[in-house]
PDB file of N, CA and C in Angstrom:
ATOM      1  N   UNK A   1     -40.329 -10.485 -67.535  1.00  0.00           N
ATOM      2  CA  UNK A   1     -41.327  -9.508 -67.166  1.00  0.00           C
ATOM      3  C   UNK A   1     -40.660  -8.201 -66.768  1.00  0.00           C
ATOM      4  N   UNK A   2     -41.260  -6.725 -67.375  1.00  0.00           N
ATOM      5  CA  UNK A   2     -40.776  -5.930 -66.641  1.00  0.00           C
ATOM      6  C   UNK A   2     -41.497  -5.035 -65.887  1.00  0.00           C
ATOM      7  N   UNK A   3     -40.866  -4.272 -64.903  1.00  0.00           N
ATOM      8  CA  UNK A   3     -41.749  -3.742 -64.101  1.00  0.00           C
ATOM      9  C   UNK A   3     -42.200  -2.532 -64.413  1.00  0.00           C
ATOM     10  N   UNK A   4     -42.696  -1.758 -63.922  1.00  0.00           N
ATOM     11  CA  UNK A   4     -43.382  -0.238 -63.896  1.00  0.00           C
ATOM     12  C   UNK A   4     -42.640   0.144 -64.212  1.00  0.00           C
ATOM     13  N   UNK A   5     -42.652   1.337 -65.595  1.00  0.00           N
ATOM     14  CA  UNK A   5     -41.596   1.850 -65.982  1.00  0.00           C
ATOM     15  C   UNK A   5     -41.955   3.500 -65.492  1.00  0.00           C
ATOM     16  N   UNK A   6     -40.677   3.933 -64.728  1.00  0.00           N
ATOM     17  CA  UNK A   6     -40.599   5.518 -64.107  1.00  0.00           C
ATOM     18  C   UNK A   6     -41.516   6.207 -64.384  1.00  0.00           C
ATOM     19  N   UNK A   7     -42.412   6.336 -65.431  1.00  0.00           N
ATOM     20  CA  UNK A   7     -43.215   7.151 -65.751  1.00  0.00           C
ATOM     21  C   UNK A   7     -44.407   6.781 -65.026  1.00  0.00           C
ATOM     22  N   UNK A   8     -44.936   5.767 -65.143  1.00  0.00           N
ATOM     23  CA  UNK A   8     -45.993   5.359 -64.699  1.00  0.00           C
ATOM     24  C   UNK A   8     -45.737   5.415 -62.941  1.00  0.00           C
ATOM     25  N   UNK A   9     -44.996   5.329 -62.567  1.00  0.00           N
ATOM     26  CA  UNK A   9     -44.329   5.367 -61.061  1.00  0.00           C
ATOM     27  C   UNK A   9     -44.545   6.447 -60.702  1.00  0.00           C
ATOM     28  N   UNK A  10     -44.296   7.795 -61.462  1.00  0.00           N
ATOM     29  CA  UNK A  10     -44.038   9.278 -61.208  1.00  0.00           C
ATOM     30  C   UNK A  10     -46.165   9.829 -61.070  1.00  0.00           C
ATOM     31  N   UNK A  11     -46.469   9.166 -62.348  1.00  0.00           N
ATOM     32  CA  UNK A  11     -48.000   9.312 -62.427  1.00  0.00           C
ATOM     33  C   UNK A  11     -48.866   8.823 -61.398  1.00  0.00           C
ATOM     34  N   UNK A  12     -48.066   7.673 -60.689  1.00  0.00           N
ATOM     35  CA  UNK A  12     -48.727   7.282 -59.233  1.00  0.00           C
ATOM     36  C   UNK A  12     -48.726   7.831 -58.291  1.00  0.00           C
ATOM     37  N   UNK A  13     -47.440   8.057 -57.919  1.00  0.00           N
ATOM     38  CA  UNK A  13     -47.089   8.860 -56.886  1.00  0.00           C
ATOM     39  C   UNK A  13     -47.422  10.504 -56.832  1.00  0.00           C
ATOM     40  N   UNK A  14     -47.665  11.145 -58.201  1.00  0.00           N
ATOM     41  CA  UNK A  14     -48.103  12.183 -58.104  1.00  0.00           C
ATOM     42  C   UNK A  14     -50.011  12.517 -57.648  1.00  0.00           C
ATOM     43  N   UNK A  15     -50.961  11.155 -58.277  1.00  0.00           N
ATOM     44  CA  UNK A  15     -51.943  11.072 -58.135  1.00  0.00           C
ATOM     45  C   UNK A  15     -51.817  10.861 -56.701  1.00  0.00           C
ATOM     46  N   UNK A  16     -51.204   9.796 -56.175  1.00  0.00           N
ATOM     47  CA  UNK A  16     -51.298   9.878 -54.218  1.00  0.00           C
ATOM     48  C   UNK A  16     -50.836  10.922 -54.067  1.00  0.00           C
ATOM     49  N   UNK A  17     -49.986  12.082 -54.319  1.00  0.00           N
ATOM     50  CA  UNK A  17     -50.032  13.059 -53.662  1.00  0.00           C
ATOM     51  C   UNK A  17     -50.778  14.012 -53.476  1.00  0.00           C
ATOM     52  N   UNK A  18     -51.796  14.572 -54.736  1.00  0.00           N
ATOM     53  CA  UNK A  18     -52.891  14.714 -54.483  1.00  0.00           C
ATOM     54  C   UNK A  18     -54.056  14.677 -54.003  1.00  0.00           C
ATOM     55  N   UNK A  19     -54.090  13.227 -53.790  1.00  0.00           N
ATOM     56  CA  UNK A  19     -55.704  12.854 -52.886  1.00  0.00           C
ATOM     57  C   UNK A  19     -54.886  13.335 -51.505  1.00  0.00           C
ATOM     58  N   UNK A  20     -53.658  12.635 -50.632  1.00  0.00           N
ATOM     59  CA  UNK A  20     -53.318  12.907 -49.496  1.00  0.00           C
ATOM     60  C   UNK A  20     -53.289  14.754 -49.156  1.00  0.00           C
ATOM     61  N   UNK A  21     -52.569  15.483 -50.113  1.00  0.00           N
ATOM     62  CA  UNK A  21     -52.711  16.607 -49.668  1.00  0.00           C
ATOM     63  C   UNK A  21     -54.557  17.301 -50.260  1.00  0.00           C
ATOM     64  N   UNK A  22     -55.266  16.816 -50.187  1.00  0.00           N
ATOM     65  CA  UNK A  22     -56.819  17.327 -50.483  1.00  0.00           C
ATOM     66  C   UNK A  22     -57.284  16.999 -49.170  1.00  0.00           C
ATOM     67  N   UNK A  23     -56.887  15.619 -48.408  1.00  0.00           N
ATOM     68  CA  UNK A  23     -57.498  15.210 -47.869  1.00  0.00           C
ATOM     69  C   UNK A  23     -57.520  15.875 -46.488  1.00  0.00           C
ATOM     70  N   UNK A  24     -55.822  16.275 -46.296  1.00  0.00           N
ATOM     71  CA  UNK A  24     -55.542  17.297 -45.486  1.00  0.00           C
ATOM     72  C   UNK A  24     -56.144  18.184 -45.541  1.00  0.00           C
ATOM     73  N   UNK A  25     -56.252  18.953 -46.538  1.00  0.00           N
ATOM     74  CA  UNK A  25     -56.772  20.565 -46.424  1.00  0.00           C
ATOM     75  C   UNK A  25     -58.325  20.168 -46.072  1.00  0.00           C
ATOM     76  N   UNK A  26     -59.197  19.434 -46.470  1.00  0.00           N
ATOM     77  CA  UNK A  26     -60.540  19.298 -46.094  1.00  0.00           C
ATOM     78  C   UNK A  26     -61.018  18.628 -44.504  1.00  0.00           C
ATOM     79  N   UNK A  27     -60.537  17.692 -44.293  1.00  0.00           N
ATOM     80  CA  UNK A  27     -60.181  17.737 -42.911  1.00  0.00           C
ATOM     81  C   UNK A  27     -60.506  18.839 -41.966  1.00  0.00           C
ATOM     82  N   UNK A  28     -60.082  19.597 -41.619  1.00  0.00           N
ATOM     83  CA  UNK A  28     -60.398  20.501 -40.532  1.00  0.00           C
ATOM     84  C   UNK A  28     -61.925  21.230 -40.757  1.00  0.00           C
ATOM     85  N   UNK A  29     -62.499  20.878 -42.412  1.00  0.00           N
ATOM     86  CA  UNK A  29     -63.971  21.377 -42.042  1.00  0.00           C
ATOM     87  C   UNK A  29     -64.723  20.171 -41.431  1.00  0.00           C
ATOM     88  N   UNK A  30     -64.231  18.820 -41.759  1.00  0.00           N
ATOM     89  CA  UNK A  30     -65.585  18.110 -41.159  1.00  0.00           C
ATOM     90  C   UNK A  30     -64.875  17.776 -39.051  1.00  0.00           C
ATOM     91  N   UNK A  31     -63.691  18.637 -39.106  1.00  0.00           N
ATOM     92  CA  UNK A  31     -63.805  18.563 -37.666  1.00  0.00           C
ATOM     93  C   UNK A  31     -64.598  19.189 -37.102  1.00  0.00           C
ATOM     94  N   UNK A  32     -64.461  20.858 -37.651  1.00  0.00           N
ATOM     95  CA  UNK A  32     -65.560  21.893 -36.892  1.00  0.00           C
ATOM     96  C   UNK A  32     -66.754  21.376 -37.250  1.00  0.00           C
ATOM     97  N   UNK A  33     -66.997  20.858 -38.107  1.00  0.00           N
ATOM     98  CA  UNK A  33     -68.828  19.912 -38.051  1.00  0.00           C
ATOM     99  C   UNK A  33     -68.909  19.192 -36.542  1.00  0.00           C
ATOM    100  N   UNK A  34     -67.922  18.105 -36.668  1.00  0.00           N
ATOM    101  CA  UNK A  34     -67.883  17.276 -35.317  1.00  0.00           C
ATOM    102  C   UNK A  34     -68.245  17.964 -34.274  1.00  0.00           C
ATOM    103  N   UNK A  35     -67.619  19.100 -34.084  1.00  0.00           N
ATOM    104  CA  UNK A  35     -67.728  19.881 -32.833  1.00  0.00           C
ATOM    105  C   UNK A  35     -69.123  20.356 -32.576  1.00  0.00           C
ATOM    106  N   UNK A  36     -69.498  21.355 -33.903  1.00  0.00           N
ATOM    107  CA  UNK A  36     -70.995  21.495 -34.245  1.00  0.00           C
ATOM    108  C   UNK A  36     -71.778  20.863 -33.260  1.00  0.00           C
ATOM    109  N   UNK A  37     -71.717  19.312 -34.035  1.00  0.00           N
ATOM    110  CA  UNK A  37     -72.750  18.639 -33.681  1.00  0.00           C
ATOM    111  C   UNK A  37     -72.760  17.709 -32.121  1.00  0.00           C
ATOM    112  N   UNK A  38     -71.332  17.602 -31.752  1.00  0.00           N
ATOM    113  CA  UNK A  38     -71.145  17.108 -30.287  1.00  0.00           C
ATOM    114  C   UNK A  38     -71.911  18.410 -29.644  1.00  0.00           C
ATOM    115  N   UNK A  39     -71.684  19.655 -29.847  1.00  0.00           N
ATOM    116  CA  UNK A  39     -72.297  20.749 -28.778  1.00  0.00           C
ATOM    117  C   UNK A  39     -73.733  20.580 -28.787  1.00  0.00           C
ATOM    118  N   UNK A  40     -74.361  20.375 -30.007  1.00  0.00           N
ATOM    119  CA  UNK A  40     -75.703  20.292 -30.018  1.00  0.00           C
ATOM    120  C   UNK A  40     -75.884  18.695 -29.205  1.00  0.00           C
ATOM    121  N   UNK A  41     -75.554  17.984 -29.555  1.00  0.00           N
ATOM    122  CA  UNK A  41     -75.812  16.819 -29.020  1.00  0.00           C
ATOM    123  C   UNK A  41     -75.906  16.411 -27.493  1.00  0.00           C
ATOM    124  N   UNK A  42     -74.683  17.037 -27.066  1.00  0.00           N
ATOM    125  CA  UNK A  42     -74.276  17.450 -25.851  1.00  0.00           C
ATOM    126  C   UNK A  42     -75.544  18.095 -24.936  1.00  0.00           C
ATOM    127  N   UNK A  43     -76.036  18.885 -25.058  1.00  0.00           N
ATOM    128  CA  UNK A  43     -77.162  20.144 -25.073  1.00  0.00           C
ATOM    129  C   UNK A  43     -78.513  18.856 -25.425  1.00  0.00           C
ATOM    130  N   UNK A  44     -78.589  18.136 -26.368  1.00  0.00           N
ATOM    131  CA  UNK A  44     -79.774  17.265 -25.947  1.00  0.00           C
ATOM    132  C   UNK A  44     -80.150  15.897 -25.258  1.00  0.00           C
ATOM    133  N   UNK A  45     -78.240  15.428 -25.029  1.00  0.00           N
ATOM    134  CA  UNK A  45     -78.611  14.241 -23.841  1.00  0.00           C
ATOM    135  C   UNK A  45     -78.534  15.154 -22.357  1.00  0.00           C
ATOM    136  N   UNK A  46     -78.072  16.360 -22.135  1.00  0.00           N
ATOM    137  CA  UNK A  46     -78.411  16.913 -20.889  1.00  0.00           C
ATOM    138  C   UNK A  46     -79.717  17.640 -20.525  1.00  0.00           C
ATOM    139  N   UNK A  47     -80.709  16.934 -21.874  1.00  0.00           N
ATOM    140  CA  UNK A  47     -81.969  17.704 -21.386  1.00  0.00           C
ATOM    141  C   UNK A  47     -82.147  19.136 -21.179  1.00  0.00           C
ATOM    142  N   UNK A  48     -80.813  19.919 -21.483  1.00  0.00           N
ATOM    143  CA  UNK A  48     -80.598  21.312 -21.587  1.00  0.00           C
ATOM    144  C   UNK A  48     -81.114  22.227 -22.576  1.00  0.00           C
ATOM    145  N   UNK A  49     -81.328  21.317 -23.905  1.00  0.00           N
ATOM    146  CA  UNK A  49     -82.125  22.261 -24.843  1.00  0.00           C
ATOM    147  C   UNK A  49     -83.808  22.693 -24.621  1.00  0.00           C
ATOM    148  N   UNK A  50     -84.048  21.839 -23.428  1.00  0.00           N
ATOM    149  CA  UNK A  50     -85.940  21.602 -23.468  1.00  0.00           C
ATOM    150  C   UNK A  50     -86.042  23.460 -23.273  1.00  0.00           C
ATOM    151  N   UNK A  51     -85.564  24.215 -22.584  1.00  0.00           N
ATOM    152  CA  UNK A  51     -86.164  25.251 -22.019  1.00  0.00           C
ATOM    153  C   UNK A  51     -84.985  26.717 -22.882  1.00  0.00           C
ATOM    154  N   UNK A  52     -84.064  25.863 -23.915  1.00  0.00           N
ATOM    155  CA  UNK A  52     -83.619  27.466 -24.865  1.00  0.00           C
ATOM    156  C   UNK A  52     -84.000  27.404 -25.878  1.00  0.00           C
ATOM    157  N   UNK A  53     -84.295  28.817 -25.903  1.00  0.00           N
ATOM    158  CA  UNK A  53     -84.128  29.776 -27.068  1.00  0.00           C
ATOM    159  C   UNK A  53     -83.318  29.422 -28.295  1.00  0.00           C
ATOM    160  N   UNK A  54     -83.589  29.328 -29.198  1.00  0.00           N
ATOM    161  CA  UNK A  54     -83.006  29.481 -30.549  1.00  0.00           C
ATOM    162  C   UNK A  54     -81.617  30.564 -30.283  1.00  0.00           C
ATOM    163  N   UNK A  55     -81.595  31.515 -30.082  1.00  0.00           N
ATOM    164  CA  UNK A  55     -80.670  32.668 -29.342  1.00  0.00           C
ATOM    165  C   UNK A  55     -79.446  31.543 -28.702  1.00  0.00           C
ATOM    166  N   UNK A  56     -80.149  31.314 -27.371  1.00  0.00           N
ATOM    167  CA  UNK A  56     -79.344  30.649 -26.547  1.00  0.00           C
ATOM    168  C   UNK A  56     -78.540  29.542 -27.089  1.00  0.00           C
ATOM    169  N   UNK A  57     -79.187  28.756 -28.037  1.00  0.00           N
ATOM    170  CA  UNK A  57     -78.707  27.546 -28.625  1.00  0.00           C
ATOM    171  C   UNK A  57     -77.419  28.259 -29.379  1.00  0.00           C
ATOM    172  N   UNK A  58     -78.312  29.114 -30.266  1.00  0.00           N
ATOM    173  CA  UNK A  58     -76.611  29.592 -30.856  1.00  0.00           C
ATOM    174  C   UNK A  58     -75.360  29.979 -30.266  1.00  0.00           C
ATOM    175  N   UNK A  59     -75.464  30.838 -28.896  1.00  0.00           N
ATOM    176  CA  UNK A  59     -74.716  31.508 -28.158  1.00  0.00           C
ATOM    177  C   UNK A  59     -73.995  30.222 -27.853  1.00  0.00           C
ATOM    178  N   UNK A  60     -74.785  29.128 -27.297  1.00  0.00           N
ATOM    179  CA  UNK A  60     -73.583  28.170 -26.773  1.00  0.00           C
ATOM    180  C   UNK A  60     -72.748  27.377 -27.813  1.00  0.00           C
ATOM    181  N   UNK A  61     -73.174  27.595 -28.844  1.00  0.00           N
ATOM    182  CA  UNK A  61     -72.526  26.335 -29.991  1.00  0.00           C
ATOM    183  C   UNK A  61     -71.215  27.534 -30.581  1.00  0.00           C
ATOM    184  N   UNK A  62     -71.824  28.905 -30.584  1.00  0.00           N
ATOM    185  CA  UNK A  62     -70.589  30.163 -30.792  1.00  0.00           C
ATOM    186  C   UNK A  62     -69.202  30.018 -29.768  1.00  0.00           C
ATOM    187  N   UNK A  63     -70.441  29.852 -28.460  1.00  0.00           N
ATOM    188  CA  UNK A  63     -69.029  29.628 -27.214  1.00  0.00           C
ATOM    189  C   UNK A  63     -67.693  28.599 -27.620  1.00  0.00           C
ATOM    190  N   UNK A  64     -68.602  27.233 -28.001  1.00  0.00           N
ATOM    191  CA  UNK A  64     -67.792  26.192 -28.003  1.00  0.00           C
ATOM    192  C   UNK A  64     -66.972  26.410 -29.743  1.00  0.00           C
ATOM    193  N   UNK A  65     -67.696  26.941 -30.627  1.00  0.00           N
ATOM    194  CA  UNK A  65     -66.917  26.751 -31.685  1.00  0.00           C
ATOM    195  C   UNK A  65     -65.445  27.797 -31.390  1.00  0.00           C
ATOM    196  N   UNK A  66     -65.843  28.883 -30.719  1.00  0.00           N
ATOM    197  CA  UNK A  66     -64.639  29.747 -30.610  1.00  0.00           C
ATOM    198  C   UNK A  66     -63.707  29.187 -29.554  1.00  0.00           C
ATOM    199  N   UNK A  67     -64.313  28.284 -28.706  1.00  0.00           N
ATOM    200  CA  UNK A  67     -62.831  27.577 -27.853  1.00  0.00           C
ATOM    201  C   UNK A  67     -61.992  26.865 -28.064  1.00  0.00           C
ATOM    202  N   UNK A  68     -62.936  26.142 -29.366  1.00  0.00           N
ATOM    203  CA  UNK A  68     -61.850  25.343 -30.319  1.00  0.00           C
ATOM    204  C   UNK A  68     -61.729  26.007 -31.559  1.00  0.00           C
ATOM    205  N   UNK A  69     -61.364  27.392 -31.774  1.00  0.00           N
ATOM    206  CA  UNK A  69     -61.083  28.046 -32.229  1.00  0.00           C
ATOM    207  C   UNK A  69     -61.736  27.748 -34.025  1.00  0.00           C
ATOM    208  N   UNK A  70     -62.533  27.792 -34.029  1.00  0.00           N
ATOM    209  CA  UNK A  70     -63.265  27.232 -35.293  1.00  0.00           C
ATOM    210  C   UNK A  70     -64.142  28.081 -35.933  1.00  0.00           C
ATOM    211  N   UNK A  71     -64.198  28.204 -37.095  1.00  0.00           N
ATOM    212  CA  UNK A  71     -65.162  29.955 -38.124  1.00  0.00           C
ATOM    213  C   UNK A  71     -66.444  28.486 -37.782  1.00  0.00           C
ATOM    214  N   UNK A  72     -67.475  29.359 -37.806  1.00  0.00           N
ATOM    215  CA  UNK A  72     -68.552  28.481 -37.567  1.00  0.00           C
ATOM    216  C   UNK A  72     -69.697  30.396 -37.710  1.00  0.00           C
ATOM    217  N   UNK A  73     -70.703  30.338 -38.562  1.00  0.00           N
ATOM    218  CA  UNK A  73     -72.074  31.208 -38.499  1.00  0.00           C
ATOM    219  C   UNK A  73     -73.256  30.967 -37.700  1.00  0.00           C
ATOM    220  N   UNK A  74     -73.455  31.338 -36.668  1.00  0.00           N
ATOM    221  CA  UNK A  74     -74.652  30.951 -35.778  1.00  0.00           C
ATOM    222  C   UNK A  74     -75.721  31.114 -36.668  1.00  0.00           C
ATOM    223  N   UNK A  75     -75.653  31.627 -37.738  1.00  0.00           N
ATOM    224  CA  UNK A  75     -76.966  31.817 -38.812  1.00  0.00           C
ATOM    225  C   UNK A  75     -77.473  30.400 -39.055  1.00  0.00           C
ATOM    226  N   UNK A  76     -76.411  29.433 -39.428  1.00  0.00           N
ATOM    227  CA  UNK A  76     -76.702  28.231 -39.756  1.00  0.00           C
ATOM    228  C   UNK A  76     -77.679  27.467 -39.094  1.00  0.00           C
ATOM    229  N   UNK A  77     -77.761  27.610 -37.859  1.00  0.00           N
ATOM    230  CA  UNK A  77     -78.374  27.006 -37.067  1.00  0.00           C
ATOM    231  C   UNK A  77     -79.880  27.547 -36.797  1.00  0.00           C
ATOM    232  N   UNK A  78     -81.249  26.123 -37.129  1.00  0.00           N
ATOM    233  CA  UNK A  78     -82.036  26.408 -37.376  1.00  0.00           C
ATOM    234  C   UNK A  78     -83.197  25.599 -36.385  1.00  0.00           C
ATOM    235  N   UNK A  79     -84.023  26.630 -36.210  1.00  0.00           N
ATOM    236  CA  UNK A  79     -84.892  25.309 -35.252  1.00  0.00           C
ATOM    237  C   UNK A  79     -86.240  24.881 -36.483  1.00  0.00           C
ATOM    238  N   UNK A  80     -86.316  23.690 -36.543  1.00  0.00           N
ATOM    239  CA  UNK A  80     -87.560  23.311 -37.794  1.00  0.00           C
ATOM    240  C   UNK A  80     -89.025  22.469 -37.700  1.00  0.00           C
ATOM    241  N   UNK A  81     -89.924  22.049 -37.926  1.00  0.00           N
ATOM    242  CA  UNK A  81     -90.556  21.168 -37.091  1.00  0.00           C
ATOM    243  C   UNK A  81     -91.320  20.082 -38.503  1.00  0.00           C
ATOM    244  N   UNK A  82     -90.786  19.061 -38.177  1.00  0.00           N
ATOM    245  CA  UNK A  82     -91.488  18.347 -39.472  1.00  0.00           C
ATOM    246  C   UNK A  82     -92.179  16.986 -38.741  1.00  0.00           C
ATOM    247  N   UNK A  83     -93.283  17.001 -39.026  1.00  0.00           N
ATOM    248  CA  UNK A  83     -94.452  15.625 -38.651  1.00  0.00           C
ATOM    249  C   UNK A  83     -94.534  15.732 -37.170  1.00  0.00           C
ATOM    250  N   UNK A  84     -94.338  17.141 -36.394  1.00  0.00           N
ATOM    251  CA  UNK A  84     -95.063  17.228 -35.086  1.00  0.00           C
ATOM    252  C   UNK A  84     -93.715  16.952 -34.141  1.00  0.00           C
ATOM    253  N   UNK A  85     -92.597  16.933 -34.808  1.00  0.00           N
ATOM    254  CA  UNK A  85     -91.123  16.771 -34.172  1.00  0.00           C
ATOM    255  C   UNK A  85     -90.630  18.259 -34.212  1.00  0.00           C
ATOM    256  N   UNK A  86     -89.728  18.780 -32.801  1.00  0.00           N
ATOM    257  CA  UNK A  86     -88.912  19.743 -33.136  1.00  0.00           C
ATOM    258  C   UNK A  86     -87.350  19.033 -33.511  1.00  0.00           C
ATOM    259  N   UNK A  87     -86.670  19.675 -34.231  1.00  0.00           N
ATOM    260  CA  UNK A  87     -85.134  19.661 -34.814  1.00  0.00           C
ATOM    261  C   UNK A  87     -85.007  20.534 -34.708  1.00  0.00           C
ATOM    262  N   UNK A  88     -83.105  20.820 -34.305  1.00  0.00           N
ATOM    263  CA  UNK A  88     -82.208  21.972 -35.037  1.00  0.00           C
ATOM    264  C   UNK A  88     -81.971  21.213 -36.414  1.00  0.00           C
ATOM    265  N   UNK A  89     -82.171  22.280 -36.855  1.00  0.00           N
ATOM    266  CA  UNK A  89     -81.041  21.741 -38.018  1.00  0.00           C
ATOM    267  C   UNK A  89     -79.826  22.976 -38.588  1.00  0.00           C
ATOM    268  N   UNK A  90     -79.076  22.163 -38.932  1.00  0.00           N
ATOM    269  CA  UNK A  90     -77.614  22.769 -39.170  1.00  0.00           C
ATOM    270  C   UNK A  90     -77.677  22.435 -40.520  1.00  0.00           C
ATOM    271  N   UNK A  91     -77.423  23.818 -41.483  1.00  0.00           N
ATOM    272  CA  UNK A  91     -77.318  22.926 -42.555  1.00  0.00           C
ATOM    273  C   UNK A  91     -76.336  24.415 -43.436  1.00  0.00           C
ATOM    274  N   UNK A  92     -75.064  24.050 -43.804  1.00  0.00           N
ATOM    275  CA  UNK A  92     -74.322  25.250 -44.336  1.00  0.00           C
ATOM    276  C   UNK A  92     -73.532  24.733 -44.836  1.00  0.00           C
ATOM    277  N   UNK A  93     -71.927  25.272 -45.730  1.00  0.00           N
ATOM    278  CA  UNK A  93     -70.996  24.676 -46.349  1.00  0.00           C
ATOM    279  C   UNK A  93     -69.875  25.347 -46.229  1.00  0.00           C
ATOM    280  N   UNK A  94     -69.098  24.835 -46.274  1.00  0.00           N
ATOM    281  CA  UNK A  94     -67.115  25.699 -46.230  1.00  0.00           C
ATOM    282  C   UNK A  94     -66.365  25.206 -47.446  1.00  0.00           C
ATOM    283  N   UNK A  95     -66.219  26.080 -48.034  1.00  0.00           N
ATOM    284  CA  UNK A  95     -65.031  26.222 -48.972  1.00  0.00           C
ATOM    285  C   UNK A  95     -63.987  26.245 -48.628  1.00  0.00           C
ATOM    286  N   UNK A  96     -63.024  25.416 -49.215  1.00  0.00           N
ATOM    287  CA  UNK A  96     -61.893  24.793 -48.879  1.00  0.00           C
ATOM    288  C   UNK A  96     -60.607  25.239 -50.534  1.00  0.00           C
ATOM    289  N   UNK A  97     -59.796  26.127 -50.424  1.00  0.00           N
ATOM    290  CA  UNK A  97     -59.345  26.259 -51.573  1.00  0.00           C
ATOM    291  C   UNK A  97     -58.074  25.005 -51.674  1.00  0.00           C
ATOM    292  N   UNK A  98     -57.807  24.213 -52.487  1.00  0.00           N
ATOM    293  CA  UNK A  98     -57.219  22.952 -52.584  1.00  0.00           C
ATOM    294  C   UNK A  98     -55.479  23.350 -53.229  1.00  0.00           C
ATOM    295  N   UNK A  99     -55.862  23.994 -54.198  1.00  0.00           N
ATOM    296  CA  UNK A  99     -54.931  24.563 -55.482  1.00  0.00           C
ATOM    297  C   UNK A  99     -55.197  25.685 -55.689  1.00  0.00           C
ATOM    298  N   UNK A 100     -54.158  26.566 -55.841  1.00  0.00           N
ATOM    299  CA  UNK A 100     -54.237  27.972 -56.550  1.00  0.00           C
ATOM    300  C   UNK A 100     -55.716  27.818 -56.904  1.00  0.00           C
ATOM    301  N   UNK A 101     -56.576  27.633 -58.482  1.00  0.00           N
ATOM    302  CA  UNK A 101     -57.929  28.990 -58.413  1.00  0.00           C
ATOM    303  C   UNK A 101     -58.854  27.314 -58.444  1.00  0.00           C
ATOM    304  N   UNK A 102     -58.436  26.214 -57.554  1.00  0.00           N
ATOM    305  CA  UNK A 102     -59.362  24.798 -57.455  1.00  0.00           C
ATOM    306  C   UNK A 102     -59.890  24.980 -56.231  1.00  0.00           C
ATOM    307  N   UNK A 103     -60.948  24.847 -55.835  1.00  0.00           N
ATOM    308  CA  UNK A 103     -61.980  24.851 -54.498  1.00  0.00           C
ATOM    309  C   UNK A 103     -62.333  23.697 -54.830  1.00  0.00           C
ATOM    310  N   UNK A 104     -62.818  23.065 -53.171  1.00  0.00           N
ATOM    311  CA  UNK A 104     -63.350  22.381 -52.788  1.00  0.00           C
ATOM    312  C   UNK A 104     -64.700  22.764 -51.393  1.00  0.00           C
ATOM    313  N   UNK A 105     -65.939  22.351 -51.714  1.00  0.00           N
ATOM    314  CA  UNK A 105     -66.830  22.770 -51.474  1.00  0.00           C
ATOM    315  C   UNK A 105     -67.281  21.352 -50.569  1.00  0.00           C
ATOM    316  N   UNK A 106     -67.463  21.604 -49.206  1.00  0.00           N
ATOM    317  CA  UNK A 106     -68.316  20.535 -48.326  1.00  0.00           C
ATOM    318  C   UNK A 106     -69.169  21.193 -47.538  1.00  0.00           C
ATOM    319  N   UNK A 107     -70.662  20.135 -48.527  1.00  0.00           N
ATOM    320  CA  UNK A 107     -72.146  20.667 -48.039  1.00  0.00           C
ATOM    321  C   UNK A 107     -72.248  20.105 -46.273  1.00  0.00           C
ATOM    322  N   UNK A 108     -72.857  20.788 -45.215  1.00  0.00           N
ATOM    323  CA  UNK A 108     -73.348  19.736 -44.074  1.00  0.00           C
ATOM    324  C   UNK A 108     -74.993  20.459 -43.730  1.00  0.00           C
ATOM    325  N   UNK A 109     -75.546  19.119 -43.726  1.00  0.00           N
ATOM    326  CA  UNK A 109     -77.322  19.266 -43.673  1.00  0.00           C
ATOM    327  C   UNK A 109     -77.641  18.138 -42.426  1.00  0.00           C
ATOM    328  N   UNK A 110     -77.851  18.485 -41.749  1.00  0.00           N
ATOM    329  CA  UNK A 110     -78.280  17.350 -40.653  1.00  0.00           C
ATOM    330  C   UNK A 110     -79.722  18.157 -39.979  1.00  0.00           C
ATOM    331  N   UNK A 111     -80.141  16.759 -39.599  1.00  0.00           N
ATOM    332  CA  UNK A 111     -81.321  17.436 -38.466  1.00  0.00           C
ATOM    333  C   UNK A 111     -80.589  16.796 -37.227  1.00  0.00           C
ATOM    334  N   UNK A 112     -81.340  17.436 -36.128  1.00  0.00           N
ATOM    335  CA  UNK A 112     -80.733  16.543 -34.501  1.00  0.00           C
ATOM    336  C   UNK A 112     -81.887  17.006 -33.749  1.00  0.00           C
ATOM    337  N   UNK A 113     -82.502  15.787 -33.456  1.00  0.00           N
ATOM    338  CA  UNK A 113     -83.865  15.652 -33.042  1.00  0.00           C
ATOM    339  C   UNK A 113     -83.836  16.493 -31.367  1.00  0.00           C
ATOM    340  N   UNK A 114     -85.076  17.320 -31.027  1.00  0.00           N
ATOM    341  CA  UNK A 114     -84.592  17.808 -29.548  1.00  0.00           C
ATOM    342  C   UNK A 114     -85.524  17.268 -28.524  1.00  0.00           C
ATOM    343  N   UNK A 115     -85.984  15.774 -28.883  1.00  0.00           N
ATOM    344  CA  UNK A 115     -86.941  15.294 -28.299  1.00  0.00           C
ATOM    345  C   UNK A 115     -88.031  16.101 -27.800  1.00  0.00           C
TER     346      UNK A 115
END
């Protein structure tokens, strides 16, 4: 029997190097999501959203995205009301360039209920 011959070895290892370095570069958008959505979240188990402003909501999720130093658009952030429920919803995308002229594009659409 023989084994993997170099070529096929080189074609592996080049395909894992790819997914690992993609995976890196995309990474840091679904952190600033995380953050996103801990601030909002944050803001509705403290019962803190009952009495702000759309304004206010943004101002604080701006505060926190810029402390963890993160591009984040307060535009994104939306107040919506479907079947007699209020939501924010967050719903925007970051381009991620991977390779010289290859992008990578991650959509985020969530609702987060504000009781």
């Amino acid at each position: 029997q023989a084994g993997a011959s170099l070529f096929a070895i080189i074609v592996v290892m080049t395909l894992l190097a790819i997914i690992i370095v993609s995976g890196l570069k995309i990474s840091p958008a679904y952190m600033d999501n995380s953050v996103i959505s801990t601030a909002i979240n944050n803001l509705v188990e403290n019962d803190e959203i009952d009495g702000m402003s759309l304004r206010e909501i943004r101002t604080y999720v701006g505060r926190t995205m810029q402390t963890n130093g993160a591009r984040f658009s307060n535009d994104y952030i939306e107040e919506v009301e479907e079947g007699g429920v209020d939501y924010i919803q967050v719903r925007y995308e970051s381009r991620v360039t991977l390779f010289s002229n290859i992008d990578a594009i991650v959509k985020f659409d969530y609702l987060i209920e504000t009781e």
